[in-house]
Protein backbone atom coordinates (compact mmCIF):
# COMPACT_ATOMS: atom_id res chain seq x y z
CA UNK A 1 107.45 101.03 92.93
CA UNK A 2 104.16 101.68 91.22
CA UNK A 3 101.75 98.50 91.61
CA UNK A 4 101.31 96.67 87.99
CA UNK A 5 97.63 95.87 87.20
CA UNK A 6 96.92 93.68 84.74
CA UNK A 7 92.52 93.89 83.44
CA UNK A 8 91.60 90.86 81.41
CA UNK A 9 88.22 91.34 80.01
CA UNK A 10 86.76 90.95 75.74
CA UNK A 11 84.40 93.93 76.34
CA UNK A 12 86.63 97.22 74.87
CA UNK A 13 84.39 99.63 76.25
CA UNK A 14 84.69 98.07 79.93
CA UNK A 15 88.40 98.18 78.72
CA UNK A 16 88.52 101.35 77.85
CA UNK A 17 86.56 102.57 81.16
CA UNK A 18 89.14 100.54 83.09
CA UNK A 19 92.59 102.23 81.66
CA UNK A 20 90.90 105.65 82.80
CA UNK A 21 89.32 105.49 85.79
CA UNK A 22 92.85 103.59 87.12
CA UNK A 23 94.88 106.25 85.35
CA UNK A 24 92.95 109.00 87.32
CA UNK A 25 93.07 106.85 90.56
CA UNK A 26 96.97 106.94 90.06
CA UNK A 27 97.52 103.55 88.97
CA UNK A 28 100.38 104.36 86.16
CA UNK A 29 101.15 100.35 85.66
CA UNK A 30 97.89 98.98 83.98
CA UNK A 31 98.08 96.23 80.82
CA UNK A 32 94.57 95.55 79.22
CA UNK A 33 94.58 91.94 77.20
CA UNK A 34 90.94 90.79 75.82
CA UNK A 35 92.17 87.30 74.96
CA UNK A 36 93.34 84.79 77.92
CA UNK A 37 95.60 83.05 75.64
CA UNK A 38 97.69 86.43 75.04
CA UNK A 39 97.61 86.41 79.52
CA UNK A 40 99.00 82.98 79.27
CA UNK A 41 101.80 83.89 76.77
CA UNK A 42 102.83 86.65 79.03
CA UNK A 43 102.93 84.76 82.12
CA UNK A 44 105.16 81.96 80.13
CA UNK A 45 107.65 85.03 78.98
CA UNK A 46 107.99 86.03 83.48
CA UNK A 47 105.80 88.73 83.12
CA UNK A 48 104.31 89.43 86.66
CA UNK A 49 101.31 91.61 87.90
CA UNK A 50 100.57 92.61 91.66
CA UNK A 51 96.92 92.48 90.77
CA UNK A 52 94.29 91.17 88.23
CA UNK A 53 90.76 92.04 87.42
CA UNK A 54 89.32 88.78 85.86
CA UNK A 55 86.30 88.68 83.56
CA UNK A 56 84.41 85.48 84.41
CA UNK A 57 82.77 84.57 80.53
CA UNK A 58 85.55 84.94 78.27
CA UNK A 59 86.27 82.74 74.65
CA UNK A 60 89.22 80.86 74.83
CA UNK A 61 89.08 80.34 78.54
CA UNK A 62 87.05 81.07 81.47
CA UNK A 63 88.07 84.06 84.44
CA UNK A 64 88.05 80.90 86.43
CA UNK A 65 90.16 78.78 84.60
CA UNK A 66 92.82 81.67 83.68
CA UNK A 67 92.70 82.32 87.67
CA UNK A 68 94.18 78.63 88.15
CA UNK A 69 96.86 79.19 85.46
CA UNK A 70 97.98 82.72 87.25
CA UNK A 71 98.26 81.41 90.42
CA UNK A 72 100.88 78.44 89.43
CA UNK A 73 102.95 80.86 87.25
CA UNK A 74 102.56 83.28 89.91
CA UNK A 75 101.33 82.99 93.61
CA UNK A 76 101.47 86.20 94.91
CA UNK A 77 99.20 88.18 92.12
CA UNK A 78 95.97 88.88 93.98
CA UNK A 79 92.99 88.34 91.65
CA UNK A 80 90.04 89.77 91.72
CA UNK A 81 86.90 88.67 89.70
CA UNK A 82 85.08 91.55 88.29
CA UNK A 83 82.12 90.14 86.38
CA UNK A 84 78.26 90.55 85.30
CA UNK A 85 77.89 86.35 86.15
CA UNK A 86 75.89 86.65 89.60
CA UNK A 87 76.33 82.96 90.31
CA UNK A 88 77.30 81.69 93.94
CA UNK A 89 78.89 78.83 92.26
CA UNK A 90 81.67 81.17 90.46
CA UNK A 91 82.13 82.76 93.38
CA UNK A 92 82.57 79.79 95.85
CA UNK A 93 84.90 78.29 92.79
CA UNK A 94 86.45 81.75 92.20
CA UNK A 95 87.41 81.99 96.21
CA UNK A 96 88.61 78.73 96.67
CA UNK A 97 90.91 78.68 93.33
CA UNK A 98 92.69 81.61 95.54
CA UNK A 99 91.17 84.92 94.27
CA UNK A 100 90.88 87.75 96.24
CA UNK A 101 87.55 89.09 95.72
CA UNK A 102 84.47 88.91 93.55
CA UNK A 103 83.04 91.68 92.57
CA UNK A 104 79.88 92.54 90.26
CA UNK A 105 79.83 94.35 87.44
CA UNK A 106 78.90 97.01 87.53
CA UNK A 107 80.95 98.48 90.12
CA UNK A 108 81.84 102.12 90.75
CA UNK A 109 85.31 103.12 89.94
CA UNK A 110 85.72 104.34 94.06
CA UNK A 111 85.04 100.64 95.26
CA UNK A 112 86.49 99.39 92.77
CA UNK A 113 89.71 100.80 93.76
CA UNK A 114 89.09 100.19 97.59
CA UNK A 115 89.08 96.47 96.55
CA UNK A 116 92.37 96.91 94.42
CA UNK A 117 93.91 99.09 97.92
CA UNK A 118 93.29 96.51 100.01
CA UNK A 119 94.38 93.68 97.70
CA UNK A 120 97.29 95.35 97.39
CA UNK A 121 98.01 95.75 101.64
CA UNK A 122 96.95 91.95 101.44
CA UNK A 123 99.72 91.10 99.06
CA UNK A 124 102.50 93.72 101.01
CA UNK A 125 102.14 91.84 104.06
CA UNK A 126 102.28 88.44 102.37
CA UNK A 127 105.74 89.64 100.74
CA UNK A 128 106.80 90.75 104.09
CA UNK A 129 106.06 87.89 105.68
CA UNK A 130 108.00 85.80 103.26
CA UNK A 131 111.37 88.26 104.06
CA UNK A 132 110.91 86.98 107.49
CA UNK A 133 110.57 83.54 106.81
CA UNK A 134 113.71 83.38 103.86
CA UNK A 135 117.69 82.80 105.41
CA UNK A 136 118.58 84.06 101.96
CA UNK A 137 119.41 87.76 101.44
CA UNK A 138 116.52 89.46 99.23
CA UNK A 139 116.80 91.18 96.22
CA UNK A 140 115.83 94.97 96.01
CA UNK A 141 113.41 95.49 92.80
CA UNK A 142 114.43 99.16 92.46
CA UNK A 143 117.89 99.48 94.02
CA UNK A 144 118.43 102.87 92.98
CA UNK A 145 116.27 103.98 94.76
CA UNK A 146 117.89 103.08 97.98
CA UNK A 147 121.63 103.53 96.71
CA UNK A 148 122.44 106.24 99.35
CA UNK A 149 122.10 103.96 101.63
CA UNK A 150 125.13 101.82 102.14
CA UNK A 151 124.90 98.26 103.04
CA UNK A 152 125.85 94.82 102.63
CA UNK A 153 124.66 93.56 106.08
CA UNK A 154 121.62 90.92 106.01
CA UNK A 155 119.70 92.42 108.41
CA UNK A 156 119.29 96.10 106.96
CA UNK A 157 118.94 94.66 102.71
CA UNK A 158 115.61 92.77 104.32
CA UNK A 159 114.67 95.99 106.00
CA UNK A 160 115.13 97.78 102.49
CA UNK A 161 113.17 95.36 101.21
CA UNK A 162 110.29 95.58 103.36
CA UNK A 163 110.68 99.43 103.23
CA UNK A 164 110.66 99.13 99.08
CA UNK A 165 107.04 96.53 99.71
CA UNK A 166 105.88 99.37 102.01
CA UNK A 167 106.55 102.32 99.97
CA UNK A 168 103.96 101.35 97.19
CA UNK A 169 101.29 101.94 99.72
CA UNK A 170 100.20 104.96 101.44
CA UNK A 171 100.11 103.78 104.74
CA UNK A 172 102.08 105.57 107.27
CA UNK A 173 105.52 104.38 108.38
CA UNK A 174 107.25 104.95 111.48
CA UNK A 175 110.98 104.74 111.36
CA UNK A 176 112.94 103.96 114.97
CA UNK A 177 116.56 103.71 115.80
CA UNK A 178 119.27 105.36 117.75
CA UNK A 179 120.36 109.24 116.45
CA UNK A 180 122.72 108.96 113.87
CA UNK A 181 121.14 105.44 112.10
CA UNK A 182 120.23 107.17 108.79
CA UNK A 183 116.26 107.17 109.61
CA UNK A 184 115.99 110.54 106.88
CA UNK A 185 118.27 108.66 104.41
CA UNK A 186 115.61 105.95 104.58
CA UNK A 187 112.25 107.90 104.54
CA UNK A 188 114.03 109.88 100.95
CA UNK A 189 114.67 106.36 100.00
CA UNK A 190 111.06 105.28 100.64
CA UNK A 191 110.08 108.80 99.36
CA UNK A 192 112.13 107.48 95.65
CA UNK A 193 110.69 104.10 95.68
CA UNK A 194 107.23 105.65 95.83
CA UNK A 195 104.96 106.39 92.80
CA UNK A 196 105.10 110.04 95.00
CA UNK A 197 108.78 110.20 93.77
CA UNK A 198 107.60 112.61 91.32
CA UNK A 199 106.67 114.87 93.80
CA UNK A 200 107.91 116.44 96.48
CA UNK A 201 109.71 115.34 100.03
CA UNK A 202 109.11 117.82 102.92
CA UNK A 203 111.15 117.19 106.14
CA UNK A 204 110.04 118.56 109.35
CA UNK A 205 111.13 118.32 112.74
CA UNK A 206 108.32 118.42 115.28
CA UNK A 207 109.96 120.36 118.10
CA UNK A 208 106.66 122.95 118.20
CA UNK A 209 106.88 125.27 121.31
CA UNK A 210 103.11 126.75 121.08
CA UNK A 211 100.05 125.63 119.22
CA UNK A 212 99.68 128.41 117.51
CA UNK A 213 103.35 128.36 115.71
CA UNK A 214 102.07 124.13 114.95
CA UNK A 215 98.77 125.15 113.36
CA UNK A 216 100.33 128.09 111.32
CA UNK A 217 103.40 125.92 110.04
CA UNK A 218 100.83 122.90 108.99
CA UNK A 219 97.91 124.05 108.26
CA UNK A 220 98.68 127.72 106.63
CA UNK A 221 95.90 130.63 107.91
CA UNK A 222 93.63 132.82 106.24
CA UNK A 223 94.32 136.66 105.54
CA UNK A 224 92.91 138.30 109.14
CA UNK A 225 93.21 134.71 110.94
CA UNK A 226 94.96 136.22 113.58
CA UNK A 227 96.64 139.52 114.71
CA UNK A 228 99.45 140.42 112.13
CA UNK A 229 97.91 138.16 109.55
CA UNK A 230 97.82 140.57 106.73
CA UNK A 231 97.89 137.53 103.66
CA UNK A 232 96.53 133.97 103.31
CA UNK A 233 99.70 131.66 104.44
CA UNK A 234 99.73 127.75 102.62
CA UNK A 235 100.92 125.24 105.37
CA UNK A 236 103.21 122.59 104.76
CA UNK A 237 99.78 119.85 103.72
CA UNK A 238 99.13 122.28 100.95
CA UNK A 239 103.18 122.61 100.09
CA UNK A 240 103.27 118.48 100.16
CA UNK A 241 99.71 118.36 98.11
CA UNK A 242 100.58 115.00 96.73
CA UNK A 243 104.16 114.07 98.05
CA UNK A 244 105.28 112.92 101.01
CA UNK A 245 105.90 114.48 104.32
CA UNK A 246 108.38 113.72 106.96
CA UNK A 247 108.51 114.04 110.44
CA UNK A 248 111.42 113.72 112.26
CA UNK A 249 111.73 113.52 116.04
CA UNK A 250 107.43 112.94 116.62
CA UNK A 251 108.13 112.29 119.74
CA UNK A 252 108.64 115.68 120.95
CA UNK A 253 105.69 116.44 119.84
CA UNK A 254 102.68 117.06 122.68
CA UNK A 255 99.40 114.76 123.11
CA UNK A 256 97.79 118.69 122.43
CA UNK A 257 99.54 118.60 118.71
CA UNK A 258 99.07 114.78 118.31
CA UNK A 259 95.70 115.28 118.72
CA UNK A 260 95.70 117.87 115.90
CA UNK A 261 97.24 115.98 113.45
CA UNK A 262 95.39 112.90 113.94
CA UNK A 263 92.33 114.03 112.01
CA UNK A 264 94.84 114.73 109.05
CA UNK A 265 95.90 111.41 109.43
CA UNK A 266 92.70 109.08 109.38
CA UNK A 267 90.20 112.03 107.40
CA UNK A 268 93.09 113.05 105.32
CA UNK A 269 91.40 116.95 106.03
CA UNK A 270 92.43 119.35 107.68
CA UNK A 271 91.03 123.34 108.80
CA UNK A 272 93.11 126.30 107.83
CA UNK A 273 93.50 128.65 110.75
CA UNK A 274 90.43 131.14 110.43
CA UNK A 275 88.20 129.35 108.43
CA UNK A 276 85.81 126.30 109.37
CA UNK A 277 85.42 124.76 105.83
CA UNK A 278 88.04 121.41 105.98
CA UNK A 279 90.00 121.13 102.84
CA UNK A 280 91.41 117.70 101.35
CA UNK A 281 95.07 116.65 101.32
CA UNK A 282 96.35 113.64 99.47
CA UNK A 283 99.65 113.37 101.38
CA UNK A 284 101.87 110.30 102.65
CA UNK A 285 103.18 110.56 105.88
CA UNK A 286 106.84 109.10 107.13
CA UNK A 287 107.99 109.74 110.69
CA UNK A 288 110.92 108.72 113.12
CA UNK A 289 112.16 109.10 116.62
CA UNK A 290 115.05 107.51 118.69
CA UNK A 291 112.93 108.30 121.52
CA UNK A 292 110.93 105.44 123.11
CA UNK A 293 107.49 105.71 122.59
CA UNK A 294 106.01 102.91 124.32
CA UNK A 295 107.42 104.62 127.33
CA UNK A 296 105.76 107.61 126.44
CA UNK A 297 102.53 106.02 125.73
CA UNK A 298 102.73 104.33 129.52
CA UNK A 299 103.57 107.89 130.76
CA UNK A 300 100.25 109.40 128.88
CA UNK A 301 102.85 111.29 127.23
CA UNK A 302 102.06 109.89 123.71
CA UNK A 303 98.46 109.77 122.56
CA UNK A 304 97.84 105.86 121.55
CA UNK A 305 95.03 106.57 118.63
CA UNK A 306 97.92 108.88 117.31
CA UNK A 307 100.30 106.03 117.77
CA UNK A 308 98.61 103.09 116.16
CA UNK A 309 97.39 105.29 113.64
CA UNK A 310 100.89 106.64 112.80
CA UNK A 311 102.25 103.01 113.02
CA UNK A 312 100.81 101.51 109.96
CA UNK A 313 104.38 100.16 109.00
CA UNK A 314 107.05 100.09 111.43
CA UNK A 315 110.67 99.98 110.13
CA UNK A 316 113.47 99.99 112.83
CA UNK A 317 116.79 100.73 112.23
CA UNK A 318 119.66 98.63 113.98
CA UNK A 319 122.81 100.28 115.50
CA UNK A 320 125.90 100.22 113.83
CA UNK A 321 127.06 98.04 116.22
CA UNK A 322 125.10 95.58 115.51
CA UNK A 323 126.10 95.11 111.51
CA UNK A 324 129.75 96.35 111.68
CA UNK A 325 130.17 94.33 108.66
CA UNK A 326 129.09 98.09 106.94
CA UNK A 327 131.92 99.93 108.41
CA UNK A 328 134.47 99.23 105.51
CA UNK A 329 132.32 100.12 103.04
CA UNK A 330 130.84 103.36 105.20
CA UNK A 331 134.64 104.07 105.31
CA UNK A 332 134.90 103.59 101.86
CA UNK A 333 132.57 105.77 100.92
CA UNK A 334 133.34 108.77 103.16
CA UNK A 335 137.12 108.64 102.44
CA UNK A 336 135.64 109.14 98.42
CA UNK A 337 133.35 112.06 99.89
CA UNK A 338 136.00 113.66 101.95
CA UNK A 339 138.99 113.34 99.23
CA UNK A 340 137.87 114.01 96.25
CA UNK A 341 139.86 113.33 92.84
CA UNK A 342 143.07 110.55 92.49
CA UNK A 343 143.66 110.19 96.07
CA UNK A 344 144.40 107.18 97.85
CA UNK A 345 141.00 106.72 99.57
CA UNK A 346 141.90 103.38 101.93
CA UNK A 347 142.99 103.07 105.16
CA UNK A 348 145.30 100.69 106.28
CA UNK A 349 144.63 96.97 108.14
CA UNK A 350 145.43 98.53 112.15
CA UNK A 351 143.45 101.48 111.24
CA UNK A 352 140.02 99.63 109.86
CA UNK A 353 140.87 97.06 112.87
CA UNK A 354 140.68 100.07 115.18
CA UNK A 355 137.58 101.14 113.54
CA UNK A 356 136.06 97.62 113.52
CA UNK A 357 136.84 97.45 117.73
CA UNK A 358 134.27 100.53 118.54
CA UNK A 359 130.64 100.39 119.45
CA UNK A 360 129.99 104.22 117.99
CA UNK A 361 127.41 105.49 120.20
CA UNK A 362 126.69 107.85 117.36
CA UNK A 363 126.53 105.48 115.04
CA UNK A 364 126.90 106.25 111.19
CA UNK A 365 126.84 110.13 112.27
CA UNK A 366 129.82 109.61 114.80
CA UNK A 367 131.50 107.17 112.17
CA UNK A 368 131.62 109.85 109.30
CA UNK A 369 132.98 112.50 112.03
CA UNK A 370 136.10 110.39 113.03
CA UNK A 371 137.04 110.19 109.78
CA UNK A 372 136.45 113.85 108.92
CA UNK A 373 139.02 114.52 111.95
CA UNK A 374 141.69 111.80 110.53
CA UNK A 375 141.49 112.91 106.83
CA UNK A 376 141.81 116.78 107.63
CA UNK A 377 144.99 115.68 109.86
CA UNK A 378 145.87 113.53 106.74
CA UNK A 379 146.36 116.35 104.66
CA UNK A 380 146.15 113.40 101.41
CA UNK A 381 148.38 111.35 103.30
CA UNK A 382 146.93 107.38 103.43
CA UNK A 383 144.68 107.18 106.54
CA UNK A 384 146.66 105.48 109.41
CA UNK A 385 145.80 104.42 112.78
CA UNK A 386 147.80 107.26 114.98
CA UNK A 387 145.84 110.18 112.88
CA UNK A 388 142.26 108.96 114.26
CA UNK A 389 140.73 111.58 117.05
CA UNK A 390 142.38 111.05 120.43
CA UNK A 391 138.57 110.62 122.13
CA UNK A 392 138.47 107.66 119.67
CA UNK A 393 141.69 105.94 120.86
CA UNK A 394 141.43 106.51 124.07
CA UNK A 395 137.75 104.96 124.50
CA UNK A 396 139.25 101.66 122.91
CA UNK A 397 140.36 99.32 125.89
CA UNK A 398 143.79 99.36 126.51
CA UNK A 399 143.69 95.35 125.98
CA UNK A 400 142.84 96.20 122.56
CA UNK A 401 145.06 98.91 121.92
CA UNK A 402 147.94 96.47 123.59
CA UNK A 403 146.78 93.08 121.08
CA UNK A 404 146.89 95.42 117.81
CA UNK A 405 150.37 97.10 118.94
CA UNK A 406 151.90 94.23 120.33
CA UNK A 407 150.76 91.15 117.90
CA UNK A 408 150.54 92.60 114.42
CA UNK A 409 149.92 88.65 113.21
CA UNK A 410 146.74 88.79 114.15
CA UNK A 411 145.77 91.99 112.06
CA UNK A 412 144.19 90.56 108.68
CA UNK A 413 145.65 92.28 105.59
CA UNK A 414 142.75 94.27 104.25
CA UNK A 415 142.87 92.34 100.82
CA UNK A 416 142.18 88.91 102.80
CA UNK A 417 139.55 91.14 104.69
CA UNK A 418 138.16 91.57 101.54
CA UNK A 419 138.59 88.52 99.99
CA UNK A 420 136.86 86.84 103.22
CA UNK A 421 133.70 89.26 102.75
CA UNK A 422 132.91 88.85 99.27
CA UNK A 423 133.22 85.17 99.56
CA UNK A 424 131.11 85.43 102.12
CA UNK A 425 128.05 87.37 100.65
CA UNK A 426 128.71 85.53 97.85
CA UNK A 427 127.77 82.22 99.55
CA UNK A 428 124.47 83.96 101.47
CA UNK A 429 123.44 84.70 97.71
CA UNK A 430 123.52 81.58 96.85
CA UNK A 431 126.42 81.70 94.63
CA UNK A 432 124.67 84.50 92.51
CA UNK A 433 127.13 86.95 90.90
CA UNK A 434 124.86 89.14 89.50
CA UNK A 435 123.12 89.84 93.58
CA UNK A 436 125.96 89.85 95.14
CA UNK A 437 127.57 92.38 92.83
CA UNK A 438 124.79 94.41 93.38
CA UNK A 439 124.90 93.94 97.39
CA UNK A 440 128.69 94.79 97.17
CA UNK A 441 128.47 97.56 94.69
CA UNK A 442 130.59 95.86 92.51
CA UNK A 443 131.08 95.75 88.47
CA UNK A 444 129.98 92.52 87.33
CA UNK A 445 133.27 91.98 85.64
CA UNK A 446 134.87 93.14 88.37
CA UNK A 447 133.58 90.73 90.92
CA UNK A 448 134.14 87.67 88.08
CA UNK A 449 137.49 88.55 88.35
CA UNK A 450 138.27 88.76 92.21
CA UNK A 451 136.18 85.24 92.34
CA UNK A 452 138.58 83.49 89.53
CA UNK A 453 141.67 84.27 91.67
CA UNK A 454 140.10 82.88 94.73
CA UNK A 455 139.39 79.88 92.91
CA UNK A 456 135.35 80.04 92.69
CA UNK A 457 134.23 79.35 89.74
């Protein structure tokens, strides 16, 4: 999501310098207003900026006294006072009234938009903090973004919130969890919620046998570089130029590569392979391992400036074992993948009890195979308990097998399943229809509906 500035100032020119040098700097979201009355209006309408460059000496109202009206309307817009007024006594007034920064005018466009960066990274980790702090389920600002990723569980809609805060910076984020959690699915995702989205998404796994075959992938070579290099290669930085780039399995890659990549990572430069100029590469950088890399870094196996310098953001992924409340819905939506056109896509209550009783060591992955194996064994019948895999049944206890077959009274039908679920979300929201159709990936309407014959209102 691309950060919204708002520039309050009655000096066009200064105006007009603003809207371009932020255009260039890739802010896309920038309002200019030259009267603090039209700010207030727009505050009093819900309009809501992530930062705001405040004149001091405006008609109307001071910088100062507009600062104190956009804090109450809104607490989390960092403001920062850009002004010509060298006065300690604005600044101690401007700094205690909650802005961010004070900055004279004039001010070069590059520090300038340091100040707005780190105002920014200031605000992300405020919002982040507040996930932590909040029982209530968050709301995703752009949920389209993340709609391959299928959830409804607590736990992962606050990490897809703090992976939506993160993706409007360019910090690096390192994505952990066991194989088969979806850790690709949520760098694109981060990649789409990114004012990068434009560009493009390069996966790479960093299994690299040789340095030579690491330099040559990344950083391209020259024509003559090296035996048998008869024309200039572009790496994948150059490929990226501008996108985002994302590295699956780091961990396998050696403290000899790390060490390689780490200049790319706090210079953002690297050296093509026979030449000595560096060349500059504007790229955002997304990795992920189920490996455990604090182990490494104890074995000297994992460089740490690498590691803390990779680790801007850290995102961790839970098992599916750990929000089972997902498997319906996973099941859902792989039945729809698997069987396409007017099929009957849902599985009876035994079978989704079945599927509810395992741990899946493969999480999502192993999930989405089981069902594969049912549905081709289907053949467009409905899904029932005796086609799952044989591994599968078998690896459910026999006291479980024995409770479903023997006591069928305890199976819930899968519409008071349902029923049970939605009324649950439902009351995490807060009784909000319009979030918790959303979270459920239900029609508005739809969701009304189920409600009135439950009796909510």
């Amino acid at each position: 999501m691309a950060a919204r500035i708002l520039v309050v100032d009655d000096e066009p020119a200064f105006l007009d310098s603003m809207r371009r040098g932020l255009l260039l700097s890739g802010f896309t979201q920038v309002r200019l207003e030259s009267e603090p009355l039209a700010v207030v209006s727009l505050l009093g309408k819900g309009e809501v900026f992530d930062v705001a460059l405040l004149d001091i000496t405006m008609p109307q109202m001071d910088g100062v006294e507009l600062l104190t009206v956009i804090k109450n309307h809104s607490p989390h817009t960092e403001c920062i006072m850009v002004t010509a007024v060298n006065e300690a006594g604005y600044a101690v007034a401007s700094l205690k009234k909650g802005a961010f920064d004070y900055v004279l005018k004039p001010v070069s466009l590059e520090d300038l938009v340091q100040t707005i960066d780190r105002a920014l990274e200031r605000k992300r980790l405020l919002d982040i903090l507040e996930i932590e702090k909040k029982t209530s389920i968050p709301e995703l600002e752009n949920p389209g973004a993340f709609a391959e990723i299928i959830t409804g569980a607590p736990k992962m809609v606050r990490i897809l919130r703090e992976a939506e805060l993160h993706a409007a910076s360019n910090v690096p984020i390192l994505i952990t969890g066991e194989s088969g959690t979806g850790k690709e699915l949520l760098a694109q995702a981060i990649h789409r919620a990114s004012p990068r989205a434009g560009k493009r998404f390069t996966p790479i796994n960093m299994t690299f046998p040789d340095t030579a075959l690491f330099e040559s992938e990344f950083f391209g070579h020259t024509k003559g570089a090296f035996t048998g290099a008869d024309k200039e290669r572009q790496g994948l930085l150059e490929y990226t130029e501008g996108g985002t780039l994302f590295m699956d399995e780091i961990g396998n890659l050696s403290p000899e590569l790390q060490g390689k990549l780490l200049r790319v990572l706090q210079e953002g430069e690297f050296f093509k392979l026979g030449t000595h100029k560096p060349r500059k590469v504007d790229v955002r950088f997304l990795a992920a391992t189920n490996a455990d890399l604090e182990s490494l870094l104890a074995q000297g196996l994992f460089r740490k400036d690498f590691y803390y310098r990779l680790r801007g953001a850290w995102l961790h992924l839970p098992p599916l074992r750990e929000r089972k409340e997902d498997i319906p819905r996973l099941a859902k939506k792989f039945l729809e993948e698997f069987t396409p056109g007017p099929r009957d896509r849902e599985v009876d209550g035994q079978t989704l009890n079945l599927l509810l009783a395992y741990d899946y060591p493969g999480n999502i992955r192993e999930l989405k195979s089981i069902l594969q194996a049912a549905v081709n064994l289907a053949k467009g019948r409905q899904l029932s308990s005796h086609l799952l895999p044989k591994f599968f049944r078998e690896k459910i206890s026999a006291k479980e097998l024995a409770r479903q077959s023997a006591s069928p009274e305890p199976i819930m039908p899968l519409a008071a399943m349902e029923k049970n679920y939605i009324l649950n979300v439902y009351r995490q929201t807060g009784r909000n229809k319009s979030r918790t159709a959303l979270l459920l990936g239900l029609g508005l309407n739809t969701l009304r509906r189920k409600l009135q014959s439950y009796g909510e209102e």
